[in-house]
Protein backbone atom coordinates (compact mmCIF):
# COMPACT_ATOMS: atom_id res chain seq x y z
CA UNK A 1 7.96 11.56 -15.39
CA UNK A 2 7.12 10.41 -12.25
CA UNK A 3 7.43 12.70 -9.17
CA UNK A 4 7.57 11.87 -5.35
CA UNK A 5 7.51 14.10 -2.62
CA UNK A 6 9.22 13.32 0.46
CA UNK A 7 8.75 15.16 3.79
CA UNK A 8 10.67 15.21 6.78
CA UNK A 9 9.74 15.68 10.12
CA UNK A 10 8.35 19.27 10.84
CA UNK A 11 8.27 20.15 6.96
CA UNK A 12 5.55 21.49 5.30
CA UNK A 13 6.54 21.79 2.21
CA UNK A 14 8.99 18.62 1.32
CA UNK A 15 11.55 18.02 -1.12
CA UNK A 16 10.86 16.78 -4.74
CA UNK A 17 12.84 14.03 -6.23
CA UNK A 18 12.19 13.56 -10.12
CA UNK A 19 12.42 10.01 -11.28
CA UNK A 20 13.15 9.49 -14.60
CA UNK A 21 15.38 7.57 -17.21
CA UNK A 22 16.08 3.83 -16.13
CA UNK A 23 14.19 4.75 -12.99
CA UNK A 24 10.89 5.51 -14.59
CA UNK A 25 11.04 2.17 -16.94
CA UNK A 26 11.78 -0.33 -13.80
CA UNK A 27 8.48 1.48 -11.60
CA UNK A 28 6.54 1.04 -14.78
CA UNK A 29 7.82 -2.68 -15.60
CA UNK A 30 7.42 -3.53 -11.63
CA UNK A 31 3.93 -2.38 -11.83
CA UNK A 32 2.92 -4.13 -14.75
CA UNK A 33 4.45 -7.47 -13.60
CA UNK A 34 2.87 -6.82 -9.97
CA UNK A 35 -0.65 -6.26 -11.51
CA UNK A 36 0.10 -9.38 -14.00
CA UNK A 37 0.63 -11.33 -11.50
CA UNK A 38 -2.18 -10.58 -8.66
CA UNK A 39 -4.30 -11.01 -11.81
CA UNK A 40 -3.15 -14.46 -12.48
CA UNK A 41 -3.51 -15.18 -8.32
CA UNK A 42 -7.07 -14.04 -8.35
CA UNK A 43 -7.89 -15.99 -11.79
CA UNK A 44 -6.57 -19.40 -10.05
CA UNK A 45 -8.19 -18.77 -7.13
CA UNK A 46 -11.16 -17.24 -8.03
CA UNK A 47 -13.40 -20.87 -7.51
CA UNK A 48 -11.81 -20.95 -3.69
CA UNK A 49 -13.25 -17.56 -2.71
CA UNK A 50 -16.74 -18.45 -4.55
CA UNK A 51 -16.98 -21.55 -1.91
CA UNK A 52 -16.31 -19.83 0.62
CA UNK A 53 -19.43 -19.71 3.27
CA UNK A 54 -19.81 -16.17 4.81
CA UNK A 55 -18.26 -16.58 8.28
CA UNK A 56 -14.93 -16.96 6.31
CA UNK A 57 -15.80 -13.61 4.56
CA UNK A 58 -16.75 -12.15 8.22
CA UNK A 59 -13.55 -13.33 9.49
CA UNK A 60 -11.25 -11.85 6.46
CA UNK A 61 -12.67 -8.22 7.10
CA UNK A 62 -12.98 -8.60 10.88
CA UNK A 63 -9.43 -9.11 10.84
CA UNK A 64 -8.12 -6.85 8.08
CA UNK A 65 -10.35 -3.78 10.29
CA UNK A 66 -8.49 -5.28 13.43
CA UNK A 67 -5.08 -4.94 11.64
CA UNK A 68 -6.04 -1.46 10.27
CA UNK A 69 -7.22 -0.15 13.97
CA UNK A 70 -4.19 -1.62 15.80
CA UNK A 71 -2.42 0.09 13.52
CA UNK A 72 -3.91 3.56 14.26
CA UNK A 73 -3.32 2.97 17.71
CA UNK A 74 0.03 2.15 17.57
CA UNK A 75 0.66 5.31 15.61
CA UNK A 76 2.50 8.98 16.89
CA UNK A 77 -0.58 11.20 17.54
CA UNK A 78 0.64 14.30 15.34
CA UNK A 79 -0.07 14.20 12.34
CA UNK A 80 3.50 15.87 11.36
CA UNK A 81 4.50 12.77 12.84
CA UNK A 82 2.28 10.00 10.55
CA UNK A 83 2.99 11.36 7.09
CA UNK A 84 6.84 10.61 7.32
CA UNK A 85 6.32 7.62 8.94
CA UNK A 86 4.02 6.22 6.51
CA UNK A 87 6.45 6.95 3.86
CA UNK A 88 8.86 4.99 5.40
CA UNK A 89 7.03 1.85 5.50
C-alpha cells in the first residue's frame, strides 16, 4: 500500500493518507507507462545525444544548475516553509 505524508505549515508531524484499492493500481499503471515511455524517448533519440559536441552538453547542465539555483532563491527561507511548498508543486 502506498503511503504519503502530507504536512502543513508549522506541523511536525503531518497527516497520513493511505492509498489503496483503485488508487494504488492507477499510481502503479501511471508509473509503468511514464517509465515505458521516457524509455522509448531515450531509445529514439539516443543517436541525437551521441552527436552532440560538448558545448551542447555544457549548455544542458549550465542551464538545468541555473534553473535549480533560481529556484532556491526564489524559495521562503524556513525550512517549515519549503517542505509544504514542495509538495504542492
Amino acid at each position: 500500500m502506498l503511503v504519503k505524508r502530507v504536512l502543513a505549515p508549522g506541523d511536525s508531524k503531518g497527516e497520513v493518507l493511505s492509498v489503496g484499492g483503485l488508487g494504488a493500481w492507477l499510481v502503479k499503471t501511471a508509473t509503468l507507462v511514464f517509465f515505458a515511455t521516457l524509455l522509448l524517448i531515450l531509445t529514439k533519440t539516443a543517436g541525437a545525444f551521441l552527436q552532440m559536441d560538448l558545448r551542447f552538453y555544457l549548455t544542458i547542465t549550465l542551464t538545468t544548475l541555473a534553473g535549480l539555483a533560481i529556484g532556491d532563491l526564489l524559495a521562503p527561507k524556513e525550512p517549515e516553509m519549503k517542505t509544504p511548498l514542495l509538495w504542492r508543486t
